[in-house]
Protein backbone atom coordinates (compact mmCIF):
# COMPACT_ATOMS: atom_id res chain seq x y z
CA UNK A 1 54.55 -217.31 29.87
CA UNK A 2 54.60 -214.63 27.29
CA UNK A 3 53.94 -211.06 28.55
CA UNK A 4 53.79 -208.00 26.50
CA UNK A 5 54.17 -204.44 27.66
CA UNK A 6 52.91 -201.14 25.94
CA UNK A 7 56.12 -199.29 26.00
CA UNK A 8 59.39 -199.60 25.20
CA UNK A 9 60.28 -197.28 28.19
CA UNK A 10 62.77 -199.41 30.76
CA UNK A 11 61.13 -198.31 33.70
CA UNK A 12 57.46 -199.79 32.39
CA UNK A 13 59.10 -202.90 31.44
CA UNK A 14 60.85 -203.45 34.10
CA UNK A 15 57.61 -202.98 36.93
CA UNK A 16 56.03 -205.23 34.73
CA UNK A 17 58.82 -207.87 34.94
CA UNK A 18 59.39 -207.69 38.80
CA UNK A 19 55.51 -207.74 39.28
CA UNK A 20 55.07 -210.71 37.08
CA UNK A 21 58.01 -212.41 38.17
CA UNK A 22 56.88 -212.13 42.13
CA UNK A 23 53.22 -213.37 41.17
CA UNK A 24 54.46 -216.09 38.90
CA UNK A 25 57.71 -217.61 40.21
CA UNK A 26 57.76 -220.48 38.82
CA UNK A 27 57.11 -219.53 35.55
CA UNK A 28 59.53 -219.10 32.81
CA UNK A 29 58.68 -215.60 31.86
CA UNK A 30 59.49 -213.75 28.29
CA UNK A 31 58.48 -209.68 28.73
CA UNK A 32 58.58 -207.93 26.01
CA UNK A 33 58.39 -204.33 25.11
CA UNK A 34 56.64 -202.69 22.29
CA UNK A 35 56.27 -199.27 21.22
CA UNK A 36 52.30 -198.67 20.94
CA UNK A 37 50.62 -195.40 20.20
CA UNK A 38 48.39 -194.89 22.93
CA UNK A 39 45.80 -192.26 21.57
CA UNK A 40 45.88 -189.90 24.18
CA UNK A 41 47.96 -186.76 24.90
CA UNK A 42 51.28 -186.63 25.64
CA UNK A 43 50.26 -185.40 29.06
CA UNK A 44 47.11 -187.01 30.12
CA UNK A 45 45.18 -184.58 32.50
CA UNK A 46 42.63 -186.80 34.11
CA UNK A 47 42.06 -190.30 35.34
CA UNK A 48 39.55 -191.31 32.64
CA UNK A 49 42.54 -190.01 30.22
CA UNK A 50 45.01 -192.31 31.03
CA UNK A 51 42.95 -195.60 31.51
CA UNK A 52 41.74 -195.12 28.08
CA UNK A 53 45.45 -194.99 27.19
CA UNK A 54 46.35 -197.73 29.45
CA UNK A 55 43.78 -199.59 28.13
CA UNK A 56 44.65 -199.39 24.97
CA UNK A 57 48.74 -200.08 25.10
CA UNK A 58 47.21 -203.48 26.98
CA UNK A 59 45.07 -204.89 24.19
CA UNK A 60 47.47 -203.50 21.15
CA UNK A 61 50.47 -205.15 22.87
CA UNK A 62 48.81 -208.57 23.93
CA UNK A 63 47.54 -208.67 20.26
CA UNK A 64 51.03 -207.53 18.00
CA UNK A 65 52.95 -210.10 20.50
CA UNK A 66 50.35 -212.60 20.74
CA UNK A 67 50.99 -212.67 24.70
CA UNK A 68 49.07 -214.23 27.45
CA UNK A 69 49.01 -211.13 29.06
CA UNK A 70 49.00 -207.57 27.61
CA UNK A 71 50.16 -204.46 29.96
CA UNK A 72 49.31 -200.91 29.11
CA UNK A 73 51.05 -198.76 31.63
CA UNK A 74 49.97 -194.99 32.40
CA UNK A 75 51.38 -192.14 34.47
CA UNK A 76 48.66 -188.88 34.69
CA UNK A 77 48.36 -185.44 36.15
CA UNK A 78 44.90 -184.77 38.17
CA UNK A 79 43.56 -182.14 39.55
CA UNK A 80 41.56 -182.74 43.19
CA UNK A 81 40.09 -179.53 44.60
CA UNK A 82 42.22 -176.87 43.07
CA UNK A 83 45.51 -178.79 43.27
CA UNK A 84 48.00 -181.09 40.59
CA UNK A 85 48.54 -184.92 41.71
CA UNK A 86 50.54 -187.09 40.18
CA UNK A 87 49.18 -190.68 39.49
CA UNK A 88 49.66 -193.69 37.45
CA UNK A 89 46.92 -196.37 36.02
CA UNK A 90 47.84 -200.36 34.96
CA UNK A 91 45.64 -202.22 32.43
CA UNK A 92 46.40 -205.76 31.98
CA UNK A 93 44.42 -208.25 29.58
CA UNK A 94 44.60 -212.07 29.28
CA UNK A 95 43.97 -213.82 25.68
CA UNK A 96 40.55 -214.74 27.02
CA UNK A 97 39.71 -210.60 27.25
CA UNK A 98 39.66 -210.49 30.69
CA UNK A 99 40.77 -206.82 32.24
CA UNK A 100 42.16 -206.28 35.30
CA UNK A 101 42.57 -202.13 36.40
CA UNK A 102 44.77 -200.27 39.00
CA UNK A 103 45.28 -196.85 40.15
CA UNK A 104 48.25 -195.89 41.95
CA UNK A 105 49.20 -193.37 44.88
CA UNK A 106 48.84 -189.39 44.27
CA UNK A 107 51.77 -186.93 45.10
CA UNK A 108 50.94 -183.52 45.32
CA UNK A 109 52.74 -181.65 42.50
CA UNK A 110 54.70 -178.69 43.88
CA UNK A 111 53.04 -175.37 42.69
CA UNK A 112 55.73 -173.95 40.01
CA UNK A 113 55.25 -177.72 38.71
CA UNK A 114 51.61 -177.91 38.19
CA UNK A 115 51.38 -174.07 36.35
CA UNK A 116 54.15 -175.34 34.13
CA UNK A 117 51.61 -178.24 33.36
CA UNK A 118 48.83 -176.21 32.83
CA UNK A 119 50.29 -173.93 30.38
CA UNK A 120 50.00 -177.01 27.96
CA UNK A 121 53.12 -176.82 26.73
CA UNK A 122 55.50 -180.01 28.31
CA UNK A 123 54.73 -182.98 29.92
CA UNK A 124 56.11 -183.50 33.42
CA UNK A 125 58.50 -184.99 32.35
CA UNK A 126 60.24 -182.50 30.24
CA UNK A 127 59.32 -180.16 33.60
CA UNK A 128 60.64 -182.16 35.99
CA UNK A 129 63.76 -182.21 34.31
CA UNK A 130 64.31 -178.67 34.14
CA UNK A 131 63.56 -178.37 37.85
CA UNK A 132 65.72 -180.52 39.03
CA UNK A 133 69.00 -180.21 36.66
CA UNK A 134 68.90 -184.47 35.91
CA UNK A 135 68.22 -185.89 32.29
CA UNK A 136 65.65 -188.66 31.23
CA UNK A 137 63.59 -188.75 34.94
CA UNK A 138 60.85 -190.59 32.94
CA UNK A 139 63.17 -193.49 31.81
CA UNK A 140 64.74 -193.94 35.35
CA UNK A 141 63.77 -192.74 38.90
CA UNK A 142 61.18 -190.99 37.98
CA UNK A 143 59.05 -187.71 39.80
CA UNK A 144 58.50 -189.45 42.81
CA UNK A 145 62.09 -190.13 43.56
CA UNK A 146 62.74 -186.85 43.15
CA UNK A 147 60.14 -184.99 45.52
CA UNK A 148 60.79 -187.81 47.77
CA UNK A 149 63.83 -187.51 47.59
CA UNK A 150 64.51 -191.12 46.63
CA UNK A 151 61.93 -192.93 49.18
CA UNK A 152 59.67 -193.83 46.09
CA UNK A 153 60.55 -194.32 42.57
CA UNK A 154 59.09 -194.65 39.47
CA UNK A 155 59.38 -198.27 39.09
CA UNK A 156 58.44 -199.31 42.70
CA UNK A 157 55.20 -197.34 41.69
CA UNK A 158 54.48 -198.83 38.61
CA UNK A 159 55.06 -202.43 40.02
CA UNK A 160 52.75 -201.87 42.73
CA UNK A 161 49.90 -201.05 40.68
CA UNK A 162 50.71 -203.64 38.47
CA UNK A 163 50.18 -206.16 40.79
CA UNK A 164 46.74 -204.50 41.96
CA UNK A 165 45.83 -204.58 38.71
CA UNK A 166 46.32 -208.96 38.40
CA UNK A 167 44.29 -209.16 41.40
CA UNK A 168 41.71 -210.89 39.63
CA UNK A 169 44.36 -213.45 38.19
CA UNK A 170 46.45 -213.53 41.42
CA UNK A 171 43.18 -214.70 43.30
CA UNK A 172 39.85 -215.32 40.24
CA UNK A 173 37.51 -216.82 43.08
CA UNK A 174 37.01 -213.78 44.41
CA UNK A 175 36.22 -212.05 41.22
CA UNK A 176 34.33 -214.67 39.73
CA UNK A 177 30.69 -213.65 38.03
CA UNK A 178 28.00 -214.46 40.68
CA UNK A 179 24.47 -213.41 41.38
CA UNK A 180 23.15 -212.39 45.09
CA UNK A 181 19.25 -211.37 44.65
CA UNK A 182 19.12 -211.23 41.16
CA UNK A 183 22.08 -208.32 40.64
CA UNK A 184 25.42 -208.71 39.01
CA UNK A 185 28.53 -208.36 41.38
CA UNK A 186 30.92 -208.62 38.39
């Protein structure tokens, strides 16, 4: 099985590989990275944001690799009632166009974080950096390891969602197309 990833970034290709891996482990799996301009910010602000992006990364990798399945892998900064979360959004596609979608967690973003953000300036991960003193966070443990002081990482996050978002291929009778009264569940 052939499965392509929108990044080149270890820590995407790696959730992607362990996620795979635990839903398919019998397959002989070949995940590949590719770098794929996503068409969003640098820092997407907003859920819609980075599922566009995700999106995206998903199709344009599936299609340049000619995979089975295409991953587009996000990581976004809301804003719920005044404060900065941190969140993370999976797209995955099949060659027959079928999408599956996941959100992740949200961590609250410590307040000298989130103005940093909003000054529009860096992306959290250039910020997250600073504040803590440790190079490349993006590329390894990531934000949540740091505020949780290593309980959570960036790849354990990423997995996760990945996995939520081949629910539909983990388990397609319960997202198959059917009709009750006339209206569309699918």
């Amino acid at each position: 099985m052939k499965v392509a990833v929108g990044s080149i970034n270890p820590v995407k290709v790696n959730a992607v590989r362990t996620a795979v891996g635990r839903i398919f482990p019998k397959e002989k799996l070949v995940v590949d990275g590719i770098s794929i301009v996503s068409g969003i910010s640098d820092q997407p602000m907003s859920d819609s944001e980075a599922i566009k992006g995700a999106r995206k990364r998903a199709l344009d990798a599936l299609k340049a690799l000619k995979a089975d399945f295409g991953f587009g892998l996000e990581g976004t900064v809301c804003e719920v009632e005044g404060i900065l979360f941190l969140t993370n959004w999976v797209a995955v596609v099949d060659r027959g166009k079928r999408w599956g979608l996941a959100g992740g967690g949200r961590l609250e973003l410590p307040k000298k974080i989130s103005e940093e953000i909003l000054k529009g300036e860096r992306e959290l991960g250039e910020i997250i950096c600073e504040f803590s003193g440790l190079k490349n966070v993006k590329k390894s443990q990531g934000t949540p390891s740091i505020l949780t002081k290593g309980l959570k990482n960036r790849t354990s996050e990423f997995e996760n969602c990945c996995i939520d978002a081949m629910v539909r291929f983990i388990n397609p009778q319960f997202y198959e197309e059917i009709s009750r009264a006339g209206i569309q569940v699918d």
